[in-house]
N, C-alpha and C. Protein backbone atom coordinates (compact mmCIF):
# COMPACT_ATOMS: atom_id res chain seq x y z
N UNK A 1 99.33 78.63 -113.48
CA UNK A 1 100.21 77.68 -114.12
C UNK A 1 99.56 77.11 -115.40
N UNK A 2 98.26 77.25 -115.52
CA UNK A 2 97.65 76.66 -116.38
C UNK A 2 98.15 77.39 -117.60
N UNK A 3 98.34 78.58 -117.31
CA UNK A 3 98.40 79.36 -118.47
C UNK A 3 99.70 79.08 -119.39
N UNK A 4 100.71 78.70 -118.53
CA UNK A 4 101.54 78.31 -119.39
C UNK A 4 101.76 77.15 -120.21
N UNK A 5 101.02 76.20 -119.86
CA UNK A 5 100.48 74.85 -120.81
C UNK A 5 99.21 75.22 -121.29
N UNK A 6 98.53 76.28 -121.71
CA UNK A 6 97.55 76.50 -122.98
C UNK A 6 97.72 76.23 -124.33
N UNK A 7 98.84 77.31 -124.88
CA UNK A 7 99.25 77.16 -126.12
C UNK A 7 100.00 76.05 -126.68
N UNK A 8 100.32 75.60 -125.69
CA UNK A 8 101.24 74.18 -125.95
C UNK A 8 100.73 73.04 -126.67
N UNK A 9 101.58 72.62 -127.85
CA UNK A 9 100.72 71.50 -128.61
C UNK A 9 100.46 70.49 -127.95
N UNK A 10 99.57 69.30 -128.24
CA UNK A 10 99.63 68.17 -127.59
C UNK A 10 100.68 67.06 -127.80
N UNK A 11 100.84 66.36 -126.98
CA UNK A 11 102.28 65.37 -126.64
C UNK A 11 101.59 64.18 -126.51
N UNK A 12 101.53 63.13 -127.35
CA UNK A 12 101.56 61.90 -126.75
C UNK A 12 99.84 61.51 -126.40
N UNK A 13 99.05 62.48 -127.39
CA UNK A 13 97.70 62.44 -126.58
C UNK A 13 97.63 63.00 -125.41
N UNK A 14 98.06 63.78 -124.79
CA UNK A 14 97.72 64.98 -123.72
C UNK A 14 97.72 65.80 -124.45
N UNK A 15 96.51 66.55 -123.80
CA UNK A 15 96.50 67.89 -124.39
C UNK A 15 95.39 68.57 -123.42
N UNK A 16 95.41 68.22 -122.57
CA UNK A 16 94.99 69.47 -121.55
C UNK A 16 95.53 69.76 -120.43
N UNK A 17 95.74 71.27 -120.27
CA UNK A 17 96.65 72.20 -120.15
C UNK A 17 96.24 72.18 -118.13
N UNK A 18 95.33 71.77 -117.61
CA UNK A 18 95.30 71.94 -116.77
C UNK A 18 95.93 70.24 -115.92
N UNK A 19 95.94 70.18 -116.61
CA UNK A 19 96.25 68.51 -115.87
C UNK A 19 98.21 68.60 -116.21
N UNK A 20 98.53 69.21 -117.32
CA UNK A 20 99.81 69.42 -117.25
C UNK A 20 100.44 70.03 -116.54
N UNK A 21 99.38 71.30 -116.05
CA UNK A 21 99.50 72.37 -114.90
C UNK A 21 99.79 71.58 -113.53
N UNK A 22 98.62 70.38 -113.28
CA UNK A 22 99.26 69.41 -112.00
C UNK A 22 100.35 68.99 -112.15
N UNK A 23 100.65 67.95 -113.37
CA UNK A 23 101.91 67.85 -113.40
C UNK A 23 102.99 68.29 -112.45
N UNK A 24 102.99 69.16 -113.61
CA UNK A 24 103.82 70.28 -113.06
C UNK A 24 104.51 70.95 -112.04
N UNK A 25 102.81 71.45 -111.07
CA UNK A 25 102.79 71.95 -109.66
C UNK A 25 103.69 70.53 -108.89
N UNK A 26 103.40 69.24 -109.22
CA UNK A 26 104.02 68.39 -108.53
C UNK A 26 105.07 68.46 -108.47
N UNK A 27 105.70 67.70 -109.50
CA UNK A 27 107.21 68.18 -110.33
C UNK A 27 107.95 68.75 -108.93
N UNK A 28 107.43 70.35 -109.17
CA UNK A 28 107.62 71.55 -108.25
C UNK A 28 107.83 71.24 -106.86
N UNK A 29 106.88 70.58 -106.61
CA UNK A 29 106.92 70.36 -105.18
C UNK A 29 108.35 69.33 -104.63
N UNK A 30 107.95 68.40 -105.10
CA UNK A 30 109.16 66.76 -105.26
C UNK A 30 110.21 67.43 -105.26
N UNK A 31 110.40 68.71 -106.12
CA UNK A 31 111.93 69.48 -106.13
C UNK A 31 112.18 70.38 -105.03
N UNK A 32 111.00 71.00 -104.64
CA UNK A 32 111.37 71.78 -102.90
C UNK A 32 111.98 70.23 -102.01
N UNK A 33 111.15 69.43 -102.22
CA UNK A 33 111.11 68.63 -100.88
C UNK A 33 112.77 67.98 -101.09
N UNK A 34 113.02 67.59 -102.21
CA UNK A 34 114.64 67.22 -102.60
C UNK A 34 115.60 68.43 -101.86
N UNK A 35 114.99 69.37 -102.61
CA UNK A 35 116.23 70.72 -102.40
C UNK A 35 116.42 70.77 -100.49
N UNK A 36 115.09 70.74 -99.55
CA UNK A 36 115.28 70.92 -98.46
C UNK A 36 115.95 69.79 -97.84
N UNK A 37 116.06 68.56 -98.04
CA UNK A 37 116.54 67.15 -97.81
C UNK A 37 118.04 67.84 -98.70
N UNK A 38 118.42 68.01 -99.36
CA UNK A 38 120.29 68.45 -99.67
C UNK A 38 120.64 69.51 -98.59
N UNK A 39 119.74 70.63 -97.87
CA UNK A 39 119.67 71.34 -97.09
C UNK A 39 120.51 71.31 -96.07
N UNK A 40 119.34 70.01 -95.51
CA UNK A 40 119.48 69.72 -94.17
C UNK A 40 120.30 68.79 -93.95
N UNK A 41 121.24 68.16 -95.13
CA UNK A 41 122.50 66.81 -95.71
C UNK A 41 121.54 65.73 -95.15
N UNK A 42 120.46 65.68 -95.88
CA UNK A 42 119.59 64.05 -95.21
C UNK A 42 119.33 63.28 -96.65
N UNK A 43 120.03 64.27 -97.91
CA UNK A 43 119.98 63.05 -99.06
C UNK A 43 120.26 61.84 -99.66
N UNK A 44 121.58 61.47 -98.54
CA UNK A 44 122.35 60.41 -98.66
C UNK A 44 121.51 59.27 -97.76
N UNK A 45 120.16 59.76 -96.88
CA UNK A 45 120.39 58.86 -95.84
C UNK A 45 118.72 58.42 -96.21
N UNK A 46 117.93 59.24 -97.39
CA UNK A 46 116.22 59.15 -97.59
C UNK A 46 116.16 58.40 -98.55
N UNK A 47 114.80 58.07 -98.87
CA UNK A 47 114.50 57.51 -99.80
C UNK A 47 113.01 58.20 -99.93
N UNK A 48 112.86 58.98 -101.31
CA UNK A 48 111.63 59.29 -101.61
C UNK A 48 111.18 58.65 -102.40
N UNK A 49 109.83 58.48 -101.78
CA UNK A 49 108.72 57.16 -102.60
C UNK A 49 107.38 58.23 -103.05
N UNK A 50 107.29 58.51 -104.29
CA UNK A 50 106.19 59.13 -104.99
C UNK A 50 105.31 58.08 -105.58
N UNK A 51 104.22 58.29 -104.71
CA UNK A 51 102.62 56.88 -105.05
C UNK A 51 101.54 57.84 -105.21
N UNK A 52 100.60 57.20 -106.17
CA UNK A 52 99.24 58.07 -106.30
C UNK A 52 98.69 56.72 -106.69
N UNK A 53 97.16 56.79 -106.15
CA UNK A 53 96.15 56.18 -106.41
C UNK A 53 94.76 56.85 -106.95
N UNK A 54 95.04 57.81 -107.47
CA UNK A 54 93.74 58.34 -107.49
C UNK A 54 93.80 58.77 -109.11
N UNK A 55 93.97 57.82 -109.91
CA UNK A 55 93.72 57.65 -111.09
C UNK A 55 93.74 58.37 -111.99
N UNK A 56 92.98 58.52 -113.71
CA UNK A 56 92.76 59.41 -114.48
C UNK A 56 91.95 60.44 -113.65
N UNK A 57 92.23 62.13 -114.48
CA UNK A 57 91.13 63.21 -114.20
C UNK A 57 89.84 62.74 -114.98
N UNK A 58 89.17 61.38 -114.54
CA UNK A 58 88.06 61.55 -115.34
C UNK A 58 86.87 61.74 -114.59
N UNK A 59 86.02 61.71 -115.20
CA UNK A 59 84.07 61.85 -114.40
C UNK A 59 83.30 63.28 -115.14
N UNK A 60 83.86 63.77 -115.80
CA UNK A 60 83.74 64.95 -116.54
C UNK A 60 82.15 64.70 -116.82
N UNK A 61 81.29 63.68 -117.92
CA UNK A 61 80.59 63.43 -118.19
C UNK A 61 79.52 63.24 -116.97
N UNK A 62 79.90 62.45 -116.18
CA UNK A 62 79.05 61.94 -114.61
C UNK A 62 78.83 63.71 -114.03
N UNK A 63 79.53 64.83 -114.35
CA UNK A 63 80.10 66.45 -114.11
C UNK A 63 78.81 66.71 -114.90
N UNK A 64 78.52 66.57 -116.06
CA UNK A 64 77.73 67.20 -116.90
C UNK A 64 78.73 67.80 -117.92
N UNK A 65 79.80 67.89 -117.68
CA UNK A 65 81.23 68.44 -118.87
C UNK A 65 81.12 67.97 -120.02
N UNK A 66 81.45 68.84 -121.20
CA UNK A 66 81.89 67.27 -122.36
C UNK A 66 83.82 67.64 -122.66
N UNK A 67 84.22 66.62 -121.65
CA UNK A 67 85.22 67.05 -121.34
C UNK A 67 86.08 65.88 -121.59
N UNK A 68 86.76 64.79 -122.96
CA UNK A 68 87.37 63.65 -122.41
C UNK A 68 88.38 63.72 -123.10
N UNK A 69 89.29 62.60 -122.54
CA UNK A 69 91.01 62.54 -122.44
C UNK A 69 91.65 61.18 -122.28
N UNK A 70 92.35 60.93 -122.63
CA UNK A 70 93.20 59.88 -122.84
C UNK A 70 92.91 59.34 -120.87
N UNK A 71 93.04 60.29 -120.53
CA UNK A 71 93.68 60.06 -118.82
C UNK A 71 92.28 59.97 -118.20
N UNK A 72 91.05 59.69 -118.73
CA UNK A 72 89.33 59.52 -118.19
C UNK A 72 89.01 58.20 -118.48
N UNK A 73 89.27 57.93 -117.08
CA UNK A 73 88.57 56.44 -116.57
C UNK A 73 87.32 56.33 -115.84
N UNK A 74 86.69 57.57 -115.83
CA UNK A 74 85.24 57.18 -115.42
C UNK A 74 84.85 56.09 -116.79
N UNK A 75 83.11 55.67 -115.70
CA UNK A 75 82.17 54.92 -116.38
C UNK A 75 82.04 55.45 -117.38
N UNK A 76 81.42 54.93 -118.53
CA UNK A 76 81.14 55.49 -120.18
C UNK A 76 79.60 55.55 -119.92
């Protein structure tokens, strides 16, 4: 998936292709889990709650990477 957010310009200060790739894969998922909930006729009756706590992809540096991004909240 990554591959298809490589060439892609940057948006908004993103611009790496693998974190768009999560995105993405999520996106993906949230839409199976919808599509099977219209499936099974349980859309009228759910409520999907999408939460994350686990912050920017940062620590790159703490990695040894020189790797940073709008979305890197490690320590400096």
């Amino acid at each position: 998936m990554i591959k298809k957010f490589k060439d892609k310009p940057p948006i908004g200060g993103h611009k790496d292709p693998a974190y768009s790739a999560m995105i993405a894969s999520v996106d993906e998922s949230v839409g199976r889990i919808v599509k099977t909930l219209d499936k099974l006729g349980l859309t009228d009756n759910t409520l999907v709650i999408f939460s994350s706590d686990n912050g920017g992809v940062g620590g790159y540096q703490r990695a040894g990477l020189s790797k940073e991004g709008i979305t890197d909240n490690a320590a400096a």
